[in-house]
N, C-alpha and C. Protein backbone atom coordinates (compact mmCIF):
# COMPACT_ATOMS: atom_id res chain seq x y z
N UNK A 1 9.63 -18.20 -15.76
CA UNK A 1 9.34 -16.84 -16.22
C UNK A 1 10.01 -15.82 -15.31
N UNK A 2 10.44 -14.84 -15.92
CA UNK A 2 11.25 -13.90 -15.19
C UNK A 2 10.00 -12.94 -14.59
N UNK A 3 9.27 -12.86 -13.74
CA UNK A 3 8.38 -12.03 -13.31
C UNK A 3 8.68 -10.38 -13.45
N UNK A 4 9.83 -10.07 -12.97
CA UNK A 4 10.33 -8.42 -12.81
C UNK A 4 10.36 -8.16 -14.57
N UNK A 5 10.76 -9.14 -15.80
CA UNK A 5 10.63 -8.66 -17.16
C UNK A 5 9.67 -8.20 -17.21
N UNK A 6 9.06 -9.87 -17.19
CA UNK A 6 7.38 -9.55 -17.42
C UNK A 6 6.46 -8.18 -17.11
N UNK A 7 6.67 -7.95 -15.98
CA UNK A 7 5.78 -6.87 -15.41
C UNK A 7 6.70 -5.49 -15.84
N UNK A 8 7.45 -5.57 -16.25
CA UNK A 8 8.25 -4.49 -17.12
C UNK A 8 7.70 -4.32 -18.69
N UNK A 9 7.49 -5.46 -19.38
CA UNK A 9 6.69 -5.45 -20.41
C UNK A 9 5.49 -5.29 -20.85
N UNK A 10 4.74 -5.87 -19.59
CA UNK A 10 3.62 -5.86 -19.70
C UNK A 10 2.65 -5.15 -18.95
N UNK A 11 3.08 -4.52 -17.48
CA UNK A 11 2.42 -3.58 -16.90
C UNK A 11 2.92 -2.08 -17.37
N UNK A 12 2.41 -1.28 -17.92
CA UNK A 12 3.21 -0.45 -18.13
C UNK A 12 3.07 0.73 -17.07
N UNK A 13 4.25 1.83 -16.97
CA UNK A 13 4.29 3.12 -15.73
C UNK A 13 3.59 3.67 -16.46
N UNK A 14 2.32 4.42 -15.38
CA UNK A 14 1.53 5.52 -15.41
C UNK A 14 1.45 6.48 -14.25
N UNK A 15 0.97 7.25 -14.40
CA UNK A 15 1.06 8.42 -13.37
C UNK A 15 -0.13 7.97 -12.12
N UNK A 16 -0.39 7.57 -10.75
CA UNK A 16 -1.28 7.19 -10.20
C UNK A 16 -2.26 8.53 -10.04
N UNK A 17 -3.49 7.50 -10.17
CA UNK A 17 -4.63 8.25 -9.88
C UNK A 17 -4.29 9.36 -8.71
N UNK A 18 -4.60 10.66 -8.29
CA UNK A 18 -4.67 11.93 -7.38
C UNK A 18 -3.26 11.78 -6.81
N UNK A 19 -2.50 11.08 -7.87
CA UNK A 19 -1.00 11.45 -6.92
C UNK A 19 0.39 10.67 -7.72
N UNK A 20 -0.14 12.22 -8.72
CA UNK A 20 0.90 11.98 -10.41
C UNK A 20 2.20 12.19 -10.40
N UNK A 21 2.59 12.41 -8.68
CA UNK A 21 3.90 12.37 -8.55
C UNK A 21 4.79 11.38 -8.72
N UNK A 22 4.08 10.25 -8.69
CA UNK A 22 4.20 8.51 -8.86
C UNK A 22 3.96 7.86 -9.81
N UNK A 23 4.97 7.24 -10.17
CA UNK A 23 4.22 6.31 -11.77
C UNK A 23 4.37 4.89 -11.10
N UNK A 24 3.88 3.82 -11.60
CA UNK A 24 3.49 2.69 -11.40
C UNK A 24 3.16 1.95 -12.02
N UNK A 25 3.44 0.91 -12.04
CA UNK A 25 3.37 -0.48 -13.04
C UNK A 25 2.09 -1.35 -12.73
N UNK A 26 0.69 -1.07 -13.46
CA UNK A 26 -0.41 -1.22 -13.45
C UNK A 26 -1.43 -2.15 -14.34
N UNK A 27 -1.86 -3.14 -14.04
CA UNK A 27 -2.14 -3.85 -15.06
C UNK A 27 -3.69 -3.18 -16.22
N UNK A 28 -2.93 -3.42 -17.50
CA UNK A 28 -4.04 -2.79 -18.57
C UNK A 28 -4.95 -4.04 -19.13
N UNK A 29 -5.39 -3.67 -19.96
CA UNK A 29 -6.22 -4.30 -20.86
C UNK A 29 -5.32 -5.82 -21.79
N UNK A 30 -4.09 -5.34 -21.68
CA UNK A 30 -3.31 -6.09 -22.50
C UNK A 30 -2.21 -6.80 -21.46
N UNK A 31 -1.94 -6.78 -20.45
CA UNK A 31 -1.33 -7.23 -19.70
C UNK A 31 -1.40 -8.73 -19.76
N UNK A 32 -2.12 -9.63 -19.77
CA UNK A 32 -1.97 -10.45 -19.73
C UNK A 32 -2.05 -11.44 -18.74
N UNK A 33 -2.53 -11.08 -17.50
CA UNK A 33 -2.20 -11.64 -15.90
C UNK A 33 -2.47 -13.22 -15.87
N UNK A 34 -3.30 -13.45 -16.89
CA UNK A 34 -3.84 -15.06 -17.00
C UNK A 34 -2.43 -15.89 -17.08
N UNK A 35 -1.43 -15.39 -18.19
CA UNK A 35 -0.09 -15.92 -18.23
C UNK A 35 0.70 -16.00 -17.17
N UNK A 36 0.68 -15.15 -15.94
CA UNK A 36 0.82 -15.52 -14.79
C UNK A 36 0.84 -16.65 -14.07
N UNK A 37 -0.64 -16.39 -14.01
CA UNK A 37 -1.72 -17.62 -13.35
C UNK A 37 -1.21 -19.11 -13.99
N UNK A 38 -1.23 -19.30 -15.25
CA UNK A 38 -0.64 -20.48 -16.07
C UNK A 38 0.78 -20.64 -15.73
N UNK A 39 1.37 -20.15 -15.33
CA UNK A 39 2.93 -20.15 -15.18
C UNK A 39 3.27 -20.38 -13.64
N UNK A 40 2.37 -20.11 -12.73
CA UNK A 40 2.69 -20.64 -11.56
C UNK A 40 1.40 -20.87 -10.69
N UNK A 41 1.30 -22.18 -10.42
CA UNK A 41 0.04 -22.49 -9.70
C UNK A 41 -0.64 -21.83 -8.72
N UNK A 42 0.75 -20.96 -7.56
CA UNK A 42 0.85 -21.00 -6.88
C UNK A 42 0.28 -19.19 -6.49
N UNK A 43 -0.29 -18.48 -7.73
CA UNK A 43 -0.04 -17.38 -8.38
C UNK A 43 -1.73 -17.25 -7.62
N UNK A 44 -1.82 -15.92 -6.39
CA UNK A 44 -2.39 -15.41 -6.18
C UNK A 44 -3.65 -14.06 -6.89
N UNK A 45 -4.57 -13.10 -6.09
CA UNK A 45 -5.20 -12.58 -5.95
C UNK A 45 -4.18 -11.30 -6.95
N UNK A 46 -4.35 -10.64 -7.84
CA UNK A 46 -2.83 -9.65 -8.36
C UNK A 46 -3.17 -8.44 -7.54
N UNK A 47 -3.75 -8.55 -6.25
CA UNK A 47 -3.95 -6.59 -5.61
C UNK A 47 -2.69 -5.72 -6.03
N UNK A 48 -1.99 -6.04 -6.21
CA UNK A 48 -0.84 -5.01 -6.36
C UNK A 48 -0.79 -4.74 -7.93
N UNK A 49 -1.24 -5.05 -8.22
CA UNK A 49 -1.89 -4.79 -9.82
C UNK A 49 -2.33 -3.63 -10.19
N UNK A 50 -3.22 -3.06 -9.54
CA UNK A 50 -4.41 -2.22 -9.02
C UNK A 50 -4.38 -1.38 -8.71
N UNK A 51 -5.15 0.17 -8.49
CA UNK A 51 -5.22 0.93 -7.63
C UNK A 51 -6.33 0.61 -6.26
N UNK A 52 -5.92 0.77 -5.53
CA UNK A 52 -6.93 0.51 -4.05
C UNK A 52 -6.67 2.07 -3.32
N UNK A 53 -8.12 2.40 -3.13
CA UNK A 53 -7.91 3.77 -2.54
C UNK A 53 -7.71 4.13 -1.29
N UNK A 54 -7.45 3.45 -0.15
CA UNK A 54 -6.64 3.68 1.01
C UNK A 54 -5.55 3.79 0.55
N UNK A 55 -5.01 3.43 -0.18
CA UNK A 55 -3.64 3.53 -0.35
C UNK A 55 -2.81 5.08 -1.43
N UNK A 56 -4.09 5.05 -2.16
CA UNK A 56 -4.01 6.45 -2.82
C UNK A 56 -4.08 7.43 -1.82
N UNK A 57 -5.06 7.41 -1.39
CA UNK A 57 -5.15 8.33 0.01
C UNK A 57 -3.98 8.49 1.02
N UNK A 58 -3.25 7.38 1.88
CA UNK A 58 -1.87 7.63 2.33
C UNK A 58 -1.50 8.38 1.22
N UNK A 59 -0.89 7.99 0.13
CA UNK A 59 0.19 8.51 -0.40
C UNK A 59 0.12 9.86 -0.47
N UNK A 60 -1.25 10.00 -0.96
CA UNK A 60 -1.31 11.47 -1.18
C UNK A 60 -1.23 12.52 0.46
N UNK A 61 -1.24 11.69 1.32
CA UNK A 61 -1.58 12.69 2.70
C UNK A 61 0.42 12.67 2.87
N UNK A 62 0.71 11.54 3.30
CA UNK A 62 2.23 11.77 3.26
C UNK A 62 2.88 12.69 2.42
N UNK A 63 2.68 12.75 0.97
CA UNK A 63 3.15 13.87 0.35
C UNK A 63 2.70 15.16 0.58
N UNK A 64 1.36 15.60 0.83
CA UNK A 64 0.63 16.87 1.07
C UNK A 64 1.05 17.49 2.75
N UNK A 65 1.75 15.92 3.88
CA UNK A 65 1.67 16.64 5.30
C UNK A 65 3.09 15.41 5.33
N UNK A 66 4.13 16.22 4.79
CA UNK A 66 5.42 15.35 4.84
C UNK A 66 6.06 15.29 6.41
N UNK A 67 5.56 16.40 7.15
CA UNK A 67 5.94 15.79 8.41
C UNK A 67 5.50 15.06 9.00
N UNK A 68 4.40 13.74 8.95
CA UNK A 68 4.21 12.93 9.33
C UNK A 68 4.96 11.34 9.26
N UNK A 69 6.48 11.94 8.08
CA UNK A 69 7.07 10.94 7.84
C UNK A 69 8.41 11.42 7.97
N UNK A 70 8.88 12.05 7.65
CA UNK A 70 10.12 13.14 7.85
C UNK A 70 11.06 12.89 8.61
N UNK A 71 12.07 12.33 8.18
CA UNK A 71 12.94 11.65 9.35
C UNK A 71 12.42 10.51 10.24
N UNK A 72 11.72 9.93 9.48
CA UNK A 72 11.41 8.33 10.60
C UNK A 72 11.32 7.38 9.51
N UNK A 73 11.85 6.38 10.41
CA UNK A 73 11.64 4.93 10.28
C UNK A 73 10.53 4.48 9.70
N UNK A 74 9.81 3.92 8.55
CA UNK A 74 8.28 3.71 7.93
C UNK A 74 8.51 2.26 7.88
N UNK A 75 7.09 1.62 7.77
CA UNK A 75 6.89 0.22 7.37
C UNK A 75 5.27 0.71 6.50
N UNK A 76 5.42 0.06 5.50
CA UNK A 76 4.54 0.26 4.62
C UNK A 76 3.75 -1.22 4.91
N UNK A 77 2.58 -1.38 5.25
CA UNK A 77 2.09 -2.77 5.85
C UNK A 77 1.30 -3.33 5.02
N UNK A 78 1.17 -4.39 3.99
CA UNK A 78 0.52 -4.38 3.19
C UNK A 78 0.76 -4.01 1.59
N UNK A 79 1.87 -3.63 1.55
CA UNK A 79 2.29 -2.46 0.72
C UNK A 79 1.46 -2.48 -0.93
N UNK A 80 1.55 -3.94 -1.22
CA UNK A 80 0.85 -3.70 -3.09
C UNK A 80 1.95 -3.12 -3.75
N UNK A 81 1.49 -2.42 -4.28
CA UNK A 81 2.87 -1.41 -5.13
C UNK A 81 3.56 -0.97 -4.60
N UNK A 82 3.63 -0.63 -3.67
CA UNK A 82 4.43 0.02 -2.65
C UNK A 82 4.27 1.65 -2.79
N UNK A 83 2.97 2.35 -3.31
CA UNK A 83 2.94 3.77 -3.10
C UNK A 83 3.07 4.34 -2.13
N UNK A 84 2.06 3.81 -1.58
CA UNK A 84 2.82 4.57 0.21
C UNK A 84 4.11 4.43 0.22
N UNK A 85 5.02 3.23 0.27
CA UNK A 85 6.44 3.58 1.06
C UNK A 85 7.04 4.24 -0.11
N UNK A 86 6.62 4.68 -0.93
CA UNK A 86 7.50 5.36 -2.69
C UNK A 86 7.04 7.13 -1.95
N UNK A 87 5.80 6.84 -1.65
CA UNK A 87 5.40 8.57 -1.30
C UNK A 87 6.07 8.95 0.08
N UNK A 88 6.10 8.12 1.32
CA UNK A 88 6.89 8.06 2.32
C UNK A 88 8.57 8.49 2.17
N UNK A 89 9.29 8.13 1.17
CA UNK A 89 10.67 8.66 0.76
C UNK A 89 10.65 9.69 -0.25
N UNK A 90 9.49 10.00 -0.95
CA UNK A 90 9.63 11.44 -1.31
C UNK A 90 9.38 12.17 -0.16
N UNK A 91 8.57 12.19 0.67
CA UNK A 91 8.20 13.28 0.99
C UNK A 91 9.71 13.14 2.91
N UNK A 92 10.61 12.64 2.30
CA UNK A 92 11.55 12.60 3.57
C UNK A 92 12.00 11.62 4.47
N UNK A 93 10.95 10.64 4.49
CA UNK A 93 11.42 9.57 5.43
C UNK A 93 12.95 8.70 5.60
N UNK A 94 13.49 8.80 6.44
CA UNK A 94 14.84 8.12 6.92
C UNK A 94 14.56 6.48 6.14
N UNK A 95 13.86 6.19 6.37
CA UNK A 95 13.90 4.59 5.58
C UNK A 95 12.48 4.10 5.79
N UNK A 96 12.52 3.11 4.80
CA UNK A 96 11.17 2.40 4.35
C UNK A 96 11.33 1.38 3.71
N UNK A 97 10.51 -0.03 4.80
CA UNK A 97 10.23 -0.96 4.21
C UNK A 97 8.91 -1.53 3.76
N UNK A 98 8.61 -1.47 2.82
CA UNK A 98 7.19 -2.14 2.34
C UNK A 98 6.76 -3.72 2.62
N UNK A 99 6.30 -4.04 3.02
CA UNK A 99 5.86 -5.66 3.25
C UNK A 99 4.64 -5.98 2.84
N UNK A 100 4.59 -6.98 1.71
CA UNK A 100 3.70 -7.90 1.37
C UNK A 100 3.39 -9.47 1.51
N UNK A 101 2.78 -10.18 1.73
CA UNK A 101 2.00 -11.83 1.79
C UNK A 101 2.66 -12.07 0.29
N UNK A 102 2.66 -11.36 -1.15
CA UNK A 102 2.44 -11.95 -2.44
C UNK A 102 3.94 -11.75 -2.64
N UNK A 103 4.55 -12.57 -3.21
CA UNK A 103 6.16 -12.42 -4.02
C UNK A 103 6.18 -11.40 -5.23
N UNK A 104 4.82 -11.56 -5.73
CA UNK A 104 4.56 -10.80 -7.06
C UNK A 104 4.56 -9.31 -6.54
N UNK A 105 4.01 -9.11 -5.49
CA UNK A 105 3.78 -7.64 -4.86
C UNK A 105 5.38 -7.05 -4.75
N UNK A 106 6.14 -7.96 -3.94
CA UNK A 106 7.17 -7.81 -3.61
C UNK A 106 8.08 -6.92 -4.79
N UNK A 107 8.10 -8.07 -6.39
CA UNK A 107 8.48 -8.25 -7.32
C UNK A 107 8.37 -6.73 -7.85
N UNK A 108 7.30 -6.19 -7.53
CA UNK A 108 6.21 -4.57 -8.41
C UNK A 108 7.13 -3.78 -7.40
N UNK A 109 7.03 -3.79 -6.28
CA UNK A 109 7.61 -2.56 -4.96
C UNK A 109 9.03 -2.22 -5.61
N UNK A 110 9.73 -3.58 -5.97
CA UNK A 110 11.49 -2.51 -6.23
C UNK A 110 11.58 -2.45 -7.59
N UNK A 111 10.02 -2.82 -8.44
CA UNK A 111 10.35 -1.88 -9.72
C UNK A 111 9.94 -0.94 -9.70
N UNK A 112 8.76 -0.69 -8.72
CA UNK A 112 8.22 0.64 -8.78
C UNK A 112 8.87 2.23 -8.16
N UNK A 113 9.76 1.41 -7.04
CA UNK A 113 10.95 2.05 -6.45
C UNK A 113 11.47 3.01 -7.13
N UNK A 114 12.24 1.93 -7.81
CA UNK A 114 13.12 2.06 -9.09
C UNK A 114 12.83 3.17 -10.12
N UNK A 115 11.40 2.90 -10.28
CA UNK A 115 11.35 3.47 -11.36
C UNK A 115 11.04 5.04 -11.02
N UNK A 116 10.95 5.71 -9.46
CA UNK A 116 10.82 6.41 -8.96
C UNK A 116 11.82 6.94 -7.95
N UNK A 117 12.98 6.18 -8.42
CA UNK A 117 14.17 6.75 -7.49
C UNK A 117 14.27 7.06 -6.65
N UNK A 118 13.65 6.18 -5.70
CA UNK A 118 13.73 6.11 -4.47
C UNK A 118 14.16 5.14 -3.78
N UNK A 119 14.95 4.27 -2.52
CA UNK A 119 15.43 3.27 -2.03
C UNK A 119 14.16 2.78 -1.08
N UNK A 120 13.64 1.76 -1.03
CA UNK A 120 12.51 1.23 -0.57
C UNK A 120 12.92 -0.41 -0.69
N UNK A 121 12.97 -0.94 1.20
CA UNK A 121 12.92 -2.30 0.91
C UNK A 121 12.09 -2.67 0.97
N UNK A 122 11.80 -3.76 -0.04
CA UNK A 122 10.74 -4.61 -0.27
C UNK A 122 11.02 -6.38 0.89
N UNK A 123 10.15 -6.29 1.26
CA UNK A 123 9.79 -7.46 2.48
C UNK A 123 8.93 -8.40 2.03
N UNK A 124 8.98 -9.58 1.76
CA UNK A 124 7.67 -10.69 1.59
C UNK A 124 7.84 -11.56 3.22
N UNK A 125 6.04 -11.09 3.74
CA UNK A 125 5.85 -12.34 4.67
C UNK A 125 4.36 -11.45 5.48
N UNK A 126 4.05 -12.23 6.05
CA UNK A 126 2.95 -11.77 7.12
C UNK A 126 3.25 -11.45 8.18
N UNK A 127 3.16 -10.13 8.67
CA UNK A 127 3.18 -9.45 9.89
C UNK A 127 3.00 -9.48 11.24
N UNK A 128 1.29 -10.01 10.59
CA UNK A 128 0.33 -9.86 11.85
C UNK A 128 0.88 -10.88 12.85
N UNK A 129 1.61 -12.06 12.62
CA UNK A 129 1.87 -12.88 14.21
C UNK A 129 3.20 -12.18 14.59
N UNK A 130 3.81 -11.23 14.19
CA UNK A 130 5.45 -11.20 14.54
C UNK A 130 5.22 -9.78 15.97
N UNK A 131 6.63 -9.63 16.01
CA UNK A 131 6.35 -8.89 17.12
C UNK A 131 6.95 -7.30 16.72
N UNK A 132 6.25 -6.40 17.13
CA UNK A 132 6.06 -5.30 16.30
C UNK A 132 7.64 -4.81 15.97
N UNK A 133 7.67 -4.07 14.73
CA UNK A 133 9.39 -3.75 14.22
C UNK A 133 9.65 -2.60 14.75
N UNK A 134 11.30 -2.36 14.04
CA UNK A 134 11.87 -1.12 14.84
C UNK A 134 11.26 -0.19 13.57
N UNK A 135 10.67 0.56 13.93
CA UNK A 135 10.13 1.59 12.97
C UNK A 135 9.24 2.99 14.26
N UNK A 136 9.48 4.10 13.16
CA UNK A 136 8.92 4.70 13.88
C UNK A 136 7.14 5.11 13.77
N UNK A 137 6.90 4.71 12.41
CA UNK A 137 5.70 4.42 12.08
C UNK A 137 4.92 3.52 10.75
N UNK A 138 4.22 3.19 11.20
CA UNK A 138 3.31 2.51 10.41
C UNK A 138 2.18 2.85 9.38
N UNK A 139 2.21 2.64 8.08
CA UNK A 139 1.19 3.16 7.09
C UNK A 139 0.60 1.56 6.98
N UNK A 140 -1.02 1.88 7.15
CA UNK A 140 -1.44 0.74 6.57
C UNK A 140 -2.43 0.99 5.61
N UNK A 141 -2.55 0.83 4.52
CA UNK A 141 -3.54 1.04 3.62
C UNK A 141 -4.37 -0.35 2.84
N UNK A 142 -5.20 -0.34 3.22
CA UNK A 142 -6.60 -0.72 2.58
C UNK A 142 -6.49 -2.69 3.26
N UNK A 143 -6.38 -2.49 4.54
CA UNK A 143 -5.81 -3.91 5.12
C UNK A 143 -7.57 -4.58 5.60
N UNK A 144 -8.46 -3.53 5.81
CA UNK A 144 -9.84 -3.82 6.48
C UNK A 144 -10.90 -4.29 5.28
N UNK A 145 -10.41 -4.94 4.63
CA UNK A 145 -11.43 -5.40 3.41
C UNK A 145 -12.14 -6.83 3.63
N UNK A 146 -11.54 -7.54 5.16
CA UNK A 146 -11.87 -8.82 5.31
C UNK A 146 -12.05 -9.21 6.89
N UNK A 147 -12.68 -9.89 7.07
CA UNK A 147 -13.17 -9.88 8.76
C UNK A 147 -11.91 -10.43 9.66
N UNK A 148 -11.75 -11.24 9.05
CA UNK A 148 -10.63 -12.29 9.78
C UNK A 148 -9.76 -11.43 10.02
N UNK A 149 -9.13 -11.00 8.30
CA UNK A 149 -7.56 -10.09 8.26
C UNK A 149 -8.12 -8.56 9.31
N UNK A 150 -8.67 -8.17 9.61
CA UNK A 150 -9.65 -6.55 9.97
C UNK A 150 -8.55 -6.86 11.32
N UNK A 151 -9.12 -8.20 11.78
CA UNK A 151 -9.05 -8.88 13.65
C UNK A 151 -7.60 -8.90 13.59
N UNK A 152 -7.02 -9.49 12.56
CA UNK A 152 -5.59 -10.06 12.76
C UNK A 152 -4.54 -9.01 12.89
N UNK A 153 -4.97 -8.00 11.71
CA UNK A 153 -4.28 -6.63 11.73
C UNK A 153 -4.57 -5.79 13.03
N UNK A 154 -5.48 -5.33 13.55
CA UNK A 154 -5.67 -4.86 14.44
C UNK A 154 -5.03 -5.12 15.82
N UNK A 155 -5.17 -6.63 16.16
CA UNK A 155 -4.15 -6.99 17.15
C UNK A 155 -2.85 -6.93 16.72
N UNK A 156 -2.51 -6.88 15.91
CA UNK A 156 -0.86 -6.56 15.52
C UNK A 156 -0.47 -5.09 15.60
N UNK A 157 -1.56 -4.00 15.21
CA UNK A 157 -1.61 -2.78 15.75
C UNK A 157 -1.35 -2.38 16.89
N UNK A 158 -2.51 -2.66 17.69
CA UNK A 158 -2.55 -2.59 19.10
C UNK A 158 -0.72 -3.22 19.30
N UNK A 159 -0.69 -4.14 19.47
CA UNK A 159 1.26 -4.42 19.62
C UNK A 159 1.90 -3.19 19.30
N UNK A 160 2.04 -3.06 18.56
CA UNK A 160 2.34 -1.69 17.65
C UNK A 160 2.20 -0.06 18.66
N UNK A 161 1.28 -0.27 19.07
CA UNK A 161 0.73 0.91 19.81
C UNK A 161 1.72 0.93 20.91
N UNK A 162 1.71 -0.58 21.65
CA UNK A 162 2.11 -0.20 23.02
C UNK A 162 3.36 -0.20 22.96
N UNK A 163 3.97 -0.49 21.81
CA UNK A 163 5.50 0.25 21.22
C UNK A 163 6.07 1.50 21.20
N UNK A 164 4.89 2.11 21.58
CA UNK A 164 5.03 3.93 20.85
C UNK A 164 4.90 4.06 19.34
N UNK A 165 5.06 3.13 18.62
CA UNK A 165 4.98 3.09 16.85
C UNK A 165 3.61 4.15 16.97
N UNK A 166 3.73 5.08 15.87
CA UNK A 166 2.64 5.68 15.71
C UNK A 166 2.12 4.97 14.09
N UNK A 167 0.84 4.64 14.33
CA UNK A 167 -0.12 3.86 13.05
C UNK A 167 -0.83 5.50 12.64
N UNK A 168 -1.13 4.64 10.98
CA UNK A 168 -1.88 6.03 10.07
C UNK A 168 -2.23 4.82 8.87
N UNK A 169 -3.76 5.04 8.75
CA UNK A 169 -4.56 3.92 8.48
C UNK A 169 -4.95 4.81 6.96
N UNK A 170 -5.16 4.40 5.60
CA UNK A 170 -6.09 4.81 4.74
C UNK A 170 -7.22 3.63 4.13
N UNK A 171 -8.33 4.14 3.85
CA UNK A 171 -9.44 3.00 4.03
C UNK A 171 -10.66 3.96 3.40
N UNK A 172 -11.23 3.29 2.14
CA UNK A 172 -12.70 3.88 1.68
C UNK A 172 -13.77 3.94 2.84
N UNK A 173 -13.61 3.56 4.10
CA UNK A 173 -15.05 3.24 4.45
C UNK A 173 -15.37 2.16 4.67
N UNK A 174 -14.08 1.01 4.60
CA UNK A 174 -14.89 -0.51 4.47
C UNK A 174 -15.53 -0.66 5.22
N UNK A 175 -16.06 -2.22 5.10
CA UNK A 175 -17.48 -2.74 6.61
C UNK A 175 -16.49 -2.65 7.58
N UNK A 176 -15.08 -3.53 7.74
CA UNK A 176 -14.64 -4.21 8.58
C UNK A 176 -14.22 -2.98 9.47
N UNK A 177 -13.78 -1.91 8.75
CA UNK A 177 -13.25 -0.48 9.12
C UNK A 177 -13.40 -0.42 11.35
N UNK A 178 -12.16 -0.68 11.89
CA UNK A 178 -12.24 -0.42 13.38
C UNK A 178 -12.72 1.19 13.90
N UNK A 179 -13.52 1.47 13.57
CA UNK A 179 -14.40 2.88 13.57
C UNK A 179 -13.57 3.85 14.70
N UNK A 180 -14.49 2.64 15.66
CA UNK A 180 -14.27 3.07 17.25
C UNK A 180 -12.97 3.58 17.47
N UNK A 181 -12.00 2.93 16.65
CA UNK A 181 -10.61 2.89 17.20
C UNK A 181 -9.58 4.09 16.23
N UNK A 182 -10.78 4.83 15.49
CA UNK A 182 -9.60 5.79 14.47
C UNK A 182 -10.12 7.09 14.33
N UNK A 183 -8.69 7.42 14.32
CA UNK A 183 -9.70 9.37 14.57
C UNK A 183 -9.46 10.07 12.81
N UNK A 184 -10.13 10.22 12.34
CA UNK A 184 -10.27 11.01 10.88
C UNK A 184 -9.40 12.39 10.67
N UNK A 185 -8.49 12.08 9.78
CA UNK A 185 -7.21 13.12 9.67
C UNK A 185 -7.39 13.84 8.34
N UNK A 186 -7.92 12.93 7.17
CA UNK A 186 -8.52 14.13 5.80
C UNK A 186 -9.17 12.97 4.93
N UNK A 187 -9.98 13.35 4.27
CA UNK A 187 -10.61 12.39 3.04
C UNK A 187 -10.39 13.00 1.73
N UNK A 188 -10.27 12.34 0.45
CA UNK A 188 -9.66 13.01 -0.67
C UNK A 188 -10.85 11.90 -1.00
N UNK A 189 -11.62 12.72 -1.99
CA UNK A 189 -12.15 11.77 -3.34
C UNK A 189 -11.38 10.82 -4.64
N UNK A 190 -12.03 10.13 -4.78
CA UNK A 190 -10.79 9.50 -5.83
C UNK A 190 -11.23 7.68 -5.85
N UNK A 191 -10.40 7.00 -7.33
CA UNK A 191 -10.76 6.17 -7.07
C UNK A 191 -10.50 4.62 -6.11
N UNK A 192 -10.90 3.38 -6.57
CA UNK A 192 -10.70 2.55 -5.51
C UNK A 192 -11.00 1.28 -6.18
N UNK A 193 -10.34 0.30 -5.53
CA UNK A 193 -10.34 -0.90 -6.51
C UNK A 193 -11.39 -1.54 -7.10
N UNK A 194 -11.70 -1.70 -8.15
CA UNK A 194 -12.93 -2.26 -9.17
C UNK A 194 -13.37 -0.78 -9.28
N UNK A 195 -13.06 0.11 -9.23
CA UNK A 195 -13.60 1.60 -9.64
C UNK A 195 -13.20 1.64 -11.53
N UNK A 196 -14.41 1.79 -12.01
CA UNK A 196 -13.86 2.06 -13.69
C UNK A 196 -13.40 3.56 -13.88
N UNK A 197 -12.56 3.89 -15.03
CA UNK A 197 -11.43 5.16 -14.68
C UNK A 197 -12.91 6.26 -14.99
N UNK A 198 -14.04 5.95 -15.39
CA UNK A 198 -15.02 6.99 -15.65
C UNK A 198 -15.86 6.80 -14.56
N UNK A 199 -15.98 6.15 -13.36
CA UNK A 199 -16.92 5.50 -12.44
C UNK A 199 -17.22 6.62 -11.65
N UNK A 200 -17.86 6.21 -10.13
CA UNK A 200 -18.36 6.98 -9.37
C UNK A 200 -17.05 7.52 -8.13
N UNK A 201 -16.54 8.63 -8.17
CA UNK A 201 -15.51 8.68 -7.08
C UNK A 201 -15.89 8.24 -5.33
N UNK A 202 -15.01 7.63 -4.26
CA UNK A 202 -15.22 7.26 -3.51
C UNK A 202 -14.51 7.90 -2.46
N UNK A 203 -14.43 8.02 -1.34
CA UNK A 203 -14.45 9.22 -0.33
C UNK A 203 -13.09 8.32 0.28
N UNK A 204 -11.93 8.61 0.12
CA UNK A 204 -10.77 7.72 0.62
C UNK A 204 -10.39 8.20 1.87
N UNK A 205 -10.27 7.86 2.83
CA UNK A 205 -9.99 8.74 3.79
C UNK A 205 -8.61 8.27 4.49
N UNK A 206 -7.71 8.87 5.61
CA UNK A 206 -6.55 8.35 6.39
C UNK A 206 -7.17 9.11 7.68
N UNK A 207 -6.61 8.03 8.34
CA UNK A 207 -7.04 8.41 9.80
C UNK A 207 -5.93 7.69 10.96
N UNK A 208 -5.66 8.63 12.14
CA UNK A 208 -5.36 8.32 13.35
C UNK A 208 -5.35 6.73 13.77
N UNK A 209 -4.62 5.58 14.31
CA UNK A 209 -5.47 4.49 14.87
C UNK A 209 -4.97 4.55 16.14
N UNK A 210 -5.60 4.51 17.27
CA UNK A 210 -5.07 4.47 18.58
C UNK A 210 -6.00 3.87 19.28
């Protein structure tokens, strides 16, 4: 199966939730993702499917406070769709690479690019053991949803830190959320993954990590 068709056919571009500057290839009602799953064993969790609201939240703060990206180096950590690193080159950034664990994620980032005319490399692999990149900063959105990954990311941060890399975290609030370790930069309401489009809005916030 040609995955990049597929998700051309079957996810269709919409404008993202609080940040319609972006369209994105999103799975509907009719999508189909099970055909996926049947087509390759090997066929993960679809987060990049989705909206997740740390990640709405970056995007929207990068576009609303473009000098936080503006001529630098970005790594989108985690990326999913790659909104952050799509909102990161609108709003100026010298370059941006998005990195995901899923091939399929990968697969969504340079259509979603694409379909937003913007140059964004797309990266498949895991981060957290490598040794921090040449970038001048780091977006991570919605990485604290799990205890293990919370620990793993965090020490890869910290690396990160003593780089000079400056980190900028977006995150609903999760449990795993490193509290102690992040200073609160703006919260936007809006939604968040398993949020229904009529549901209860959730307080997305981006914050400082140091």
């Amino acid at each position: 199966m040609d995955v990049s068709q597929f998700i051309r056919a079957n996810f269709p571009l919409s404008p993202a939730p609080s940040v319609p500057e972006i369209v994105v290839h999103k799975a509907g009602p009719k999508s189909g993702l099970w055909r996926l799953a049947e087509a390759d064993a090997a066929f993960g969790n679809p987060y990049w499917a989705y909206h997740w609201g740390g990640g709405l939240a970056l995007a929207r703060y990068v576009l609303d406070q473009p000098e936080a990206v503006a001529g630098k180096r970005i790594l989108d950590m985690g990326a999913g769709s790659g909104i952050v690193g799509i909102a990161a080159m609108k709003a100026g950034a010298a370059s941006v690479v998005a990195a995901d664990v899923d091939p399929y994620a990968v697969a969504a980032i340079k259509l979603n690019a694409e379909a937003n005319g913007v140059a964004v490399e797309a990266a498949l692999g895991d981060l957290t053991h490598t040794e921090p990149p040449e970038v001048d900063v780091i977006l991570v959105g919605d990485l604290f949803y799990n205890e293990e990954l919370a620990a793993s990311v965090a020490r890869f941060l910290d690396r990160c830190l003593a780089k000079g890399i400056e980190v900028r975290v977006g995150d609903p609030w999760r449990a795993f959320l490193p509290r102690t370790r992040l200073r609160l930069l703006k919260e936007y309401p809006g939604v968040d993954f398993g949020s229904s489009p009529d549901g209860e809005l959730h307080s997305n916030a981006v914050f400082a990590f140091g």
